[in-house]
Protein backbone atom coordinates (compact mmCIF):
# COMPACT_ATOMS: atom_id res chain seq x y z
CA UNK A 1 7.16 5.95 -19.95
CA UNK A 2 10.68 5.33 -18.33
CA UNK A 3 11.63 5.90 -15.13
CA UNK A 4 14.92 5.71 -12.99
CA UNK A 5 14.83 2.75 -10.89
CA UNK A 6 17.05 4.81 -7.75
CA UNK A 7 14.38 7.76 -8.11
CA UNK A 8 11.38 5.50 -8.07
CA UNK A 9 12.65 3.52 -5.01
CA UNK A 10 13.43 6.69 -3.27
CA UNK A 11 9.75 8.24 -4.34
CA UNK A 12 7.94 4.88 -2.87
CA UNK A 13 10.29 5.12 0.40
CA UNK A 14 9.16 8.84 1.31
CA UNK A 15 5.66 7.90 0.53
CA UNK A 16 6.13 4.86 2.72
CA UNK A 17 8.03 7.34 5.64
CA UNK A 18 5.28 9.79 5.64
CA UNK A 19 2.38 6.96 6.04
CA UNK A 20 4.43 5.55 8.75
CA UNK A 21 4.71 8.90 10.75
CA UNK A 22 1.35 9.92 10.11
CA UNK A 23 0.09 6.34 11.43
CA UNK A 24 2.36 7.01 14.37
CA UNK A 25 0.32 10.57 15.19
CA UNK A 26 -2.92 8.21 14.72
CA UNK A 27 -2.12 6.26 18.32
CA UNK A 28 -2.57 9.41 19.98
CA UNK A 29 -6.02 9.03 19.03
CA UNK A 30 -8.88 7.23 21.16
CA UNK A 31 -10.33 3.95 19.68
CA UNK A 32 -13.33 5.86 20.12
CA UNK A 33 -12.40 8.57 17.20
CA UNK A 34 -10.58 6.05 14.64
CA UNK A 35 -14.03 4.25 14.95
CA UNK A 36 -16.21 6.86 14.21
CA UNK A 37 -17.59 7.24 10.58
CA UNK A 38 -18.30 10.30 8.38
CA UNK A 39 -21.67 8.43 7.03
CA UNK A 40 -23.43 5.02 7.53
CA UNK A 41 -21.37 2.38 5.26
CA UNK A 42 -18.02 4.85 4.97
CA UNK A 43 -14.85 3.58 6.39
CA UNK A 44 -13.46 4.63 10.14
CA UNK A 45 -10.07 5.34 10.18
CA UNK A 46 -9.29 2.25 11.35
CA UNK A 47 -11.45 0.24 8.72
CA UNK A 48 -8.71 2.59 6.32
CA UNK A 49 -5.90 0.89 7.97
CA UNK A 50 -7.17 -2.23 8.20
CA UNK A 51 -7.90 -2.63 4.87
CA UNK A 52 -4.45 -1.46 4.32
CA UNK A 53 -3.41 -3.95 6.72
CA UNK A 54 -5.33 -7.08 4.89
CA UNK A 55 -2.92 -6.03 1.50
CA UNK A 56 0.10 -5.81 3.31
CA UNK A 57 -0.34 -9.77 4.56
CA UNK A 58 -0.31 -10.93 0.80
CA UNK A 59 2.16 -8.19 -0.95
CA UNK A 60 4.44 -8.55 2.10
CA UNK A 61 4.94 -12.38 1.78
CA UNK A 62 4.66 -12.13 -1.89
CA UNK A 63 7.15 -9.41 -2.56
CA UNK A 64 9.90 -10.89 0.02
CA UNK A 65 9.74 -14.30 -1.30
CA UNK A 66 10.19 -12.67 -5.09
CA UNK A 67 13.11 -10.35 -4.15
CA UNK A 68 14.45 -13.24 -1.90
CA UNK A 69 14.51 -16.06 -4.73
CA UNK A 70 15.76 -13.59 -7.82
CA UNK A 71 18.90 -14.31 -9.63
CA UNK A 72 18.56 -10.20 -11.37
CA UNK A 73 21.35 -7.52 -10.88
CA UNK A 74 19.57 -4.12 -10.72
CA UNK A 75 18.83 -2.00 -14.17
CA UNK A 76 19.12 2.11 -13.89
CA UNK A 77 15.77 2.43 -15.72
CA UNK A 78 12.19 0.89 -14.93
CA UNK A 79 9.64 0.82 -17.77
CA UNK A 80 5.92 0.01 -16.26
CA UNK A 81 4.46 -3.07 -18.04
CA UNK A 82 0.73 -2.28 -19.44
CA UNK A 83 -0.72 -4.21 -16.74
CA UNK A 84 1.12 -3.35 -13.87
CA UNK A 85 0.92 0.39 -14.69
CA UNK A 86 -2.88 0.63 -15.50
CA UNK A 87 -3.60 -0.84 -11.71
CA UNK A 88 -0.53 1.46 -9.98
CA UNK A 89 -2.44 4.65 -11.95
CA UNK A 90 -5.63 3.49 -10.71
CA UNK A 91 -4.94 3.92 -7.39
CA UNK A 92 -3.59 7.31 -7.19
CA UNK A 93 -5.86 9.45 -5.52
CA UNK A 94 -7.70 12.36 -7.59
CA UNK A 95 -8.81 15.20 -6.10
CA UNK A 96 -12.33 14.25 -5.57
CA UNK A 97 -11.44 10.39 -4.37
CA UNK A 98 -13.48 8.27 -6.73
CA UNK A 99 -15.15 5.16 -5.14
CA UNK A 100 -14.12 1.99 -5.97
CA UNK A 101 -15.47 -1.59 -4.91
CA UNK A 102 -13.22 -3.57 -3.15
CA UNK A 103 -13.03 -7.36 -2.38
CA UNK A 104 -15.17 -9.14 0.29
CA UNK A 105 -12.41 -10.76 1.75
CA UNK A 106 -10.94 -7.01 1.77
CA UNK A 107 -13.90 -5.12 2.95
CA UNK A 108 -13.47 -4.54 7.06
CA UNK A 109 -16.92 -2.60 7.66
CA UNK A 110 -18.40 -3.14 11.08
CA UNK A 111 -15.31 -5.09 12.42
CA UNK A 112 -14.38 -4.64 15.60
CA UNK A 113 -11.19 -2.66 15.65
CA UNK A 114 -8.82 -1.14 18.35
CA UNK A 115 -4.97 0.48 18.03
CA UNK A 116 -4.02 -2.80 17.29
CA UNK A 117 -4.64 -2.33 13.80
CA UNK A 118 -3.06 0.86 13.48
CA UNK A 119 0.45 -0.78 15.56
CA UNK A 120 0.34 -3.64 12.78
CA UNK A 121 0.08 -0.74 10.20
CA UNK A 122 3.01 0.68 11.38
CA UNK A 123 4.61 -2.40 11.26
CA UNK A 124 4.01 -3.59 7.79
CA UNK A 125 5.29 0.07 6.69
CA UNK A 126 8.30 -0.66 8.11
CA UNK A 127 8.48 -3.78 5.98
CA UNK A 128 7.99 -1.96 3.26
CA UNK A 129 10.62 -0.09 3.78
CA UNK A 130 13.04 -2.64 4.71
CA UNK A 131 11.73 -4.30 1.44
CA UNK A 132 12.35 -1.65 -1.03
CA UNK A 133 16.00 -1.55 -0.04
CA UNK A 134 16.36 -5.19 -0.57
CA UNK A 135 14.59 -4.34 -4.12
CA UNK A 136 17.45 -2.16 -4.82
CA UNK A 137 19.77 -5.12 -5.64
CA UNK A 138 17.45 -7.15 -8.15
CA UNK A 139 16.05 -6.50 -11.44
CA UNK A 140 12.14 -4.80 -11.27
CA UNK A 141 11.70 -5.17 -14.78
CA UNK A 142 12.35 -9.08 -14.52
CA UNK A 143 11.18 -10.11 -11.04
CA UNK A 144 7.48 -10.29 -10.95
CA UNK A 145 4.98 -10.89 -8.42
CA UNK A 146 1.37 -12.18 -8.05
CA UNK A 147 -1.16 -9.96 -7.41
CA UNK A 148 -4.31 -10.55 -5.13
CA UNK A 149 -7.11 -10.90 -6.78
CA UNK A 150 -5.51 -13.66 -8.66
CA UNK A 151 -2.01 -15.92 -8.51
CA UNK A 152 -2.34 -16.33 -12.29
CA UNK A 153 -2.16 -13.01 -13.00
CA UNK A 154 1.65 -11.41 -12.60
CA UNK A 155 2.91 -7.72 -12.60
CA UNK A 156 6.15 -6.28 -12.68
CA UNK A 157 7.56 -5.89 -8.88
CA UNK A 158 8.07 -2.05 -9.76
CA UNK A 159 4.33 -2.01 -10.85
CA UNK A 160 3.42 -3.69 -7.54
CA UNK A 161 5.80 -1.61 -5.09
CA UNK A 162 3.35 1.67 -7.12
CA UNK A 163 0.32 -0.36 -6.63
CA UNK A 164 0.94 -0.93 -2.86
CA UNK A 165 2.35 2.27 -1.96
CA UNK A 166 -0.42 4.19 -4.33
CA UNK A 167 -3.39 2.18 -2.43
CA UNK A 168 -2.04 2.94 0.69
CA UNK A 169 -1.86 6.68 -0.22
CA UNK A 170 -5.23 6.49 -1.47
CA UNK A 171 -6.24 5.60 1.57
CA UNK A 172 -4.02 7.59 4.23
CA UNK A 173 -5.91 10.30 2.51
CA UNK A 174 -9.54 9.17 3.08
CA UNK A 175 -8.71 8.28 7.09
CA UNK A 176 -7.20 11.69 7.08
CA UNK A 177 -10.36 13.23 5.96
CA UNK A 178 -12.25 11.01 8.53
CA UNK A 179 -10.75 12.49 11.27
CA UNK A 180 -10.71 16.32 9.68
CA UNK A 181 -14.54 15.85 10.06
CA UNK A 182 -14.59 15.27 14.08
């Protein structure tokens, strides 16, 4: 499966933009409501975004200092290595979300959260964004980045840009349904 690399970048900025503007309606919100849980040992909306917010502080780092250090001229066409595209898939969200265990370190149940987390949220998007133009000018076959549950293992930065921007979907959905329910 090929893709073009200007329609994939523009696909994974629009997701990005909507994220953003939906986390932006989210401040309107009391702490008291983006705390509140649709069962014992489901995610708040803010657990959502914090988890979010946890994967943003290694992809961010990760993906500038890859696009930063790359020697690659951009290709028209991005073909999704086995890898990469098996964990991007993964992470789209079905219709019925399916559950899926996530890392300790990862896990924010029962933290103590406020708007803070949703204002660092909204920050990180926009680094996304700013980001995925910069990816624009280098190779996403070629460059590759680490990915977090281990530094040996390394994905194609297109594959990570879906993986990211996929997760975060996943999850923009589930904090949306949170707050349908109150």
């Amino acid at each position: 499966m090929k893709m073009s690399t200007p329609q994939l970048l523009d696909e994974l900025k629009s997701l990005t933009q909507t994220h953003l503007k939906y986390a932006e309606t989210l401040l309107q919100q009391t702490d008291e409501k983006l705390n509140s849980r649709m069962s014992e040992g489901s995610w708040s909306v803010l657990e959502c975004l914090e988890h979010l917010n946890r994967y943003g502080d290694f992809y961010i780092p990760e993906i500038n200092q890859r696009i930063s250090s790359s020697k690659t001229s951009p290709t028209p066409v991005f073909k999704p290595g086995i890898l990469g595209n098996y964990f991007a898939k993964s992470m789209l969200p079905k219709d019925k979300l399916n559950k899926m265990k996530t890392l300790k370190s990862m896990d924010p149940i029962n933290s103590q959260l406020d708007k803070r987390v949703v204002e660092e949220f909204v920050s990180q998007q926009g680094q996304f964004l700013d980001l995925l133009e910069k990816a624009a000018s280098v190779d996403l076959n070629i460059v590759k980045t680490s990915v977090s549950i281990s530094k040996l293992i390394k994905i194609k930065l297109g594959d990570t840009f879906r993986f990211v921007i996929y997760h975060n979907e996943r999850h923009m959905r589930q904090a949306e349904s949170v707050l349908k329910n109150f």
